[in-house]
C-alpha atoms as a PDB file:
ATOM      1  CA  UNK A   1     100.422 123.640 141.776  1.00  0.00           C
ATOM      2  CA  UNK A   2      98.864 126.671 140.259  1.00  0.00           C
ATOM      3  CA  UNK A   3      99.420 127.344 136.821  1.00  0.00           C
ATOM      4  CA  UNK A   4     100.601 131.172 136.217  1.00  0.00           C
ATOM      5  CA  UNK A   5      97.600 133.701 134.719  1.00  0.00           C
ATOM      6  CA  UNK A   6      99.833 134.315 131.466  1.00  0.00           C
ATOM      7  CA  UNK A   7     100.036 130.759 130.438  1.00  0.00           C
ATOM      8  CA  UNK A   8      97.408 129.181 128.335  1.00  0.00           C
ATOM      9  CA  UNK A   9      95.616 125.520 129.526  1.00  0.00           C
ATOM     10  CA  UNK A  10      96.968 122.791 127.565  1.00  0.00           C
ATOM     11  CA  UNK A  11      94.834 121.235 124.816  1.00  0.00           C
ATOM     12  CA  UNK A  12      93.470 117.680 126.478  1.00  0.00           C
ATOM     13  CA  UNK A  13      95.365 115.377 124.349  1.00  0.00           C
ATOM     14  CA  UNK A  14      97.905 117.011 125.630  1.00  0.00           C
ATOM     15  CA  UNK A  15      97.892 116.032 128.736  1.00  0.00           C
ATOM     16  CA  UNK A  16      96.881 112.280 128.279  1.00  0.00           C
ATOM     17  CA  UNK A  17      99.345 109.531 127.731  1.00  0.00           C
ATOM     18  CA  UNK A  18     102.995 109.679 128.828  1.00  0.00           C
ATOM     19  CA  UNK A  19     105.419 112.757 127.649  1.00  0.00           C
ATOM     20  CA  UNK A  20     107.259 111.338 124.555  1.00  0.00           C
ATOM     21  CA  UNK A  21     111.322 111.707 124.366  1.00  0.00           C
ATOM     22  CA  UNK A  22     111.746 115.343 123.530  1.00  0.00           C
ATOM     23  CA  UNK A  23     113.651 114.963 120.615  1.00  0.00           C
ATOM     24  CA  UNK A  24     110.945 113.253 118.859  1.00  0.00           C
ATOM     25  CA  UNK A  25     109.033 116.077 119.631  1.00  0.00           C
ATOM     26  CA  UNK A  26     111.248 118.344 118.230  1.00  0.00           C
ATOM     27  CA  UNK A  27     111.944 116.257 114.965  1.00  0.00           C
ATOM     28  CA  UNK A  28     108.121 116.458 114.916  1.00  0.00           C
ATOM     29  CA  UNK A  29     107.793 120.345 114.833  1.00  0.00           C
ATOM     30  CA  UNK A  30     110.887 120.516 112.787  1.00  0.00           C
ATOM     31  CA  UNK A  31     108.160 118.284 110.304  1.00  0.00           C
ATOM     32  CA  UNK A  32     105.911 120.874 110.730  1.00  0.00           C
ATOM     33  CA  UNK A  33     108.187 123.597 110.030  1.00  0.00           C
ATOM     34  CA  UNK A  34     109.401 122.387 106.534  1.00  0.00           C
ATOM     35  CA  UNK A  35     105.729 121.650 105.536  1.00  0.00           C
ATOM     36  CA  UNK A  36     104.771 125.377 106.431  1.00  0.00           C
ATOM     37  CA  UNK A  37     108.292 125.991 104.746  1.00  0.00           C
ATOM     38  CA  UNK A  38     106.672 124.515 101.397  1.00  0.00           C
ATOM     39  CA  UNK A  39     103.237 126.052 102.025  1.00  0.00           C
ATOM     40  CA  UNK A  40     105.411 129.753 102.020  1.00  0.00           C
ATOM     41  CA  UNK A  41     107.081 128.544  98.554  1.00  0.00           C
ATOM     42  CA  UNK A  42     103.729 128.144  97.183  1.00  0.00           C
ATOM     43  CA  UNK A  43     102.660 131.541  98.288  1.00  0.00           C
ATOM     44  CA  UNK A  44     105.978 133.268  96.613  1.00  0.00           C
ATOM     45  CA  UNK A  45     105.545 131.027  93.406  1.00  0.00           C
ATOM     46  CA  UNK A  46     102.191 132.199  92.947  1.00  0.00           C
ATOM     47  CA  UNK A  47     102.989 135.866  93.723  1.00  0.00           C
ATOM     48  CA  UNK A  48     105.955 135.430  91.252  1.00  0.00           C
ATOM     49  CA  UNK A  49     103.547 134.045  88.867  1.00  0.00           C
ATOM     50  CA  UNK A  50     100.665 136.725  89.088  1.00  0.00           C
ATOM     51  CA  UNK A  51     103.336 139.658  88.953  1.00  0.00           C
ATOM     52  CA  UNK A  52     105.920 139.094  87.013  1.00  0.00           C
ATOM     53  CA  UNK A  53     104.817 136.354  84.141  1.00  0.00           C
ATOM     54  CA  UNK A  54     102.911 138.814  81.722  1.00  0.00           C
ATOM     55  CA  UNK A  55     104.383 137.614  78.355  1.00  0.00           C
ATOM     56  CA  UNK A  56     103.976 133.578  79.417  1.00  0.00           C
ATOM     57  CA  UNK A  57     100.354 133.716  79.876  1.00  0.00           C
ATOM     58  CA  UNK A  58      96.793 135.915  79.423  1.00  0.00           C
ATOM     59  CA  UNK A  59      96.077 137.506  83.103  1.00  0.00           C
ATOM     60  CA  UNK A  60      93.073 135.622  83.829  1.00  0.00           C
ATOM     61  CA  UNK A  61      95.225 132.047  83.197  1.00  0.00           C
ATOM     62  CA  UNK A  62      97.558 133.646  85.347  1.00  0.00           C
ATOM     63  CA  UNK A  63      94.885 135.198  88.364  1.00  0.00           C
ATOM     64  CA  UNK A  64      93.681 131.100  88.297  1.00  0.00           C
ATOM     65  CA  UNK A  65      97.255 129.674  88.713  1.00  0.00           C
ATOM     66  CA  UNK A  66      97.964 131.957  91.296  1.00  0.00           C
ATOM     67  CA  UNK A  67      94.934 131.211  93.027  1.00  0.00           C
ATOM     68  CA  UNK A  68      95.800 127.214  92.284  1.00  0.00           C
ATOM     69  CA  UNK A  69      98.584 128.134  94.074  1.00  0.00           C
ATOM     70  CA  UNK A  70      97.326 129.490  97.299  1.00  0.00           C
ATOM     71  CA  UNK A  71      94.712 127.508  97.622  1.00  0.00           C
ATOM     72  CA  UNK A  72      97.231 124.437  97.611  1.00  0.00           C
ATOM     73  CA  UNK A  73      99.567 126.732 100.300  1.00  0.00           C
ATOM     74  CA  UNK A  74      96.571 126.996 102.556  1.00  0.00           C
ATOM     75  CA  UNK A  75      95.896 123.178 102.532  1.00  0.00           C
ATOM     76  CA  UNK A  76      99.063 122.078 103.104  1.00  0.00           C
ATOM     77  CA  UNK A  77      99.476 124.643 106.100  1.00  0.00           C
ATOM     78  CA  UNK A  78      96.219 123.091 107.391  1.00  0.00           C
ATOM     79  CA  UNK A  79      97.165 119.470 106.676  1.00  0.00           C
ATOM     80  CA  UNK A  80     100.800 120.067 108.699  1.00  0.00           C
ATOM     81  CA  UNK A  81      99.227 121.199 111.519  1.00  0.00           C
ATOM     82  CA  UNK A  82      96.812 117.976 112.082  1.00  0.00           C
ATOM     83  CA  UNK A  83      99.740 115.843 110.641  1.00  0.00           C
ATOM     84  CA  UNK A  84     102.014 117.817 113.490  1.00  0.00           C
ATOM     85  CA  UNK A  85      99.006 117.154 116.080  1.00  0.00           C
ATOM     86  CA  UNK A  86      98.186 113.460 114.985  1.00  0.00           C
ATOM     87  CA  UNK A  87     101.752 112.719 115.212  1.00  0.00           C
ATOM     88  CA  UNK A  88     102.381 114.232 118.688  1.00  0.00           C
ATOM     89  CA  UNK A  89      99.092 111.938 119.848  1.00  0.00           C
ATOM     90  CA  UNK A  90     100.236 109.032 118.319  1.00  0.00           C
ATOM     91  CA  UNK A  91     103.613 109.417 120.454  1.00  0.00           C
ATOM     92  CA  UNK A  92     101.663 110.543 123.775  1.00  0.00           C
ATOM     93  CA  UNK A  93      99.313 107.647 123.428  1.00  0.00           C
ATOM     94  CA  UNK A  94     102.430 104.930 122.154  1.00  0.00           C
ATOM     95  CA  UNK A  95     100.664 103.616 118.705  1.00  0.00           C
ATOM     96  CA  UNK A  96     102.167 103.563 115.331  1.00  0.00           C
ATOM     97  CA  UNK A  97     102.927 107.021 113.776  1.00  0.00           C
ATOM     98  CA  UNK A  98      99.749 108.171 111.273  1.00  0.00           C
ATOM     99  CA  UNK A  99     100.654 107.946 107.764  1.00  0.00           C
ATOM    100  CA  UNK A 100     101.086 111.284 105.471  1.00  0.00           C
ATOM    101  CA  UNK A 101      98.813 112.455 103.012  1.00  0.00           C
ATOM    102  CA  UNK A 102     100.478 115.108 102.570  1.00  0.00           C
ATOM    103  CA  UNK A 103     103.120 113.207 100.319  1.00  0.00           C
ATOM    104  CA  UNK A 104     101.351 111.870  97.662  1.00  0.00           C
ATOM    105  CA  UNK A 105      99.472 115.446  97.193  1.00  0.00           C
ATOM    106  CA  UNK A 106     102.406 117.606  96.953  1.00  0.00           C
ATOM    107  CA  UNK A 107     103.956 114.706  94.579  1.00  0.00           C
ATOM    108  CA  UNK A 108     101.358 115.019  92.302  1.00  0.00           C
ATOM    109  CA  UNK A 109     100.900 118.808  93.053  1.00  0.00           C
ATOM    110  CA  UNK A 110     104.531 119.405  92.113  1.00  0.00           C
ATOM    111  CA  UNK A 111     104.396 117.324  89.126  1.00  0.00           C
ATOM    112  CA  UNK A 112     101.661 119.335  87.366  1.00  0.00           C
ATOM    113  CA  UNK A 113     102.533 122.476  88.536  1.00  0.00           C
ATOM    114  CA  UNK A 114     106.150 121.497  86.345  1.00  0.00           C
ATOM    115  CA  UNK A 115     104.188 120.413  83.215  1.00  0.00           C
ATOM    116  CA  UNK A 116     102.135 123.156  83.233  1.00  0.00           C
ATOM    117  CA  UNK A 117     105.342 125.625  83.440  1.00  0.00           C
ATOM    118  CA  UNK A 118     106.893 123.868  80.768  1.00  0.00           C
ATOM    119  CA  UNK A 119     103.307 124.329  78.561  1.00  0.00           C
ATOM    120  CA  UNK A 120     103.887 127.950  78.936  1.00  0.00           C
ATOM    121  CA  UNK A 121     107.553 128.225  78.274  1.00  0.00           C
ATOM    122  CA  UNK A 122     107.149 126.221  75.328  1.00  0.00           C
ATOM    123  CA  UNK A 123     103.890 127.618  73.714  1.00  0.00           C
ATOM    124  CA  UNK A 124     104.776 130.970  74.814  1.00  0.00           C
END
């Protein structure tokens, strides 16, 4: 069977193992989704930040939390998609599910991203 000119050749893992249940797949992407979902919050917290927090901080404090900020959005975008590919492997191949790193960073991202809010609102 000949594939048709407009569609792409599949990635190789792709095509190795046996086509997992598609609903895991889904609830797989749907991971993937709410990750890049978080990565986008990042993005409009730091925007929020850099625009329209003039009285909480000096600009310069606020240019490097903003830039915190993306630079934590682009990671996690990054680390969903090899978390979304790594997972979709695992289920091709039939082996355990990877564990997350991305849990224990966006704990710990979260939490000092609140205690360094609540530094500004209260020394502001």
């Amino acid at each position: 069977m000949q594939r048709p000119a407009d569609r792409p050749e599949p990635l190789k893992w792709w095509q190795s193992g046996t086509r997992p249940d598609y609903r895991f797949s889904l609830a797989n992407e749907r991971t993937f989704l709410a990750w890049i979902r978080t990565a986008m919050g990042l993005i409009v917290g730091a925007v929020a930040l850099e625009q329209f927090s003039a009285s909480l901080a000096s600009p310069r404090l606020r240019l490097v939390l903003a830039m915190v900020l993306f630079c934590c959005a682009t990671l996690i975008s990054a680390m969903a998609y090899l978390r979304w590919a790594r997972a979709e492997h695992a289920m091709r191949q039939e082996t355990d599910l990877p564990q997350s790193r991305l849990l224990p960073f966006l704990t710990v991202l979260v939490a000092l991203l609140a205690v360094i809010l609540a530094l500004f609102v209260v020394f502001a």
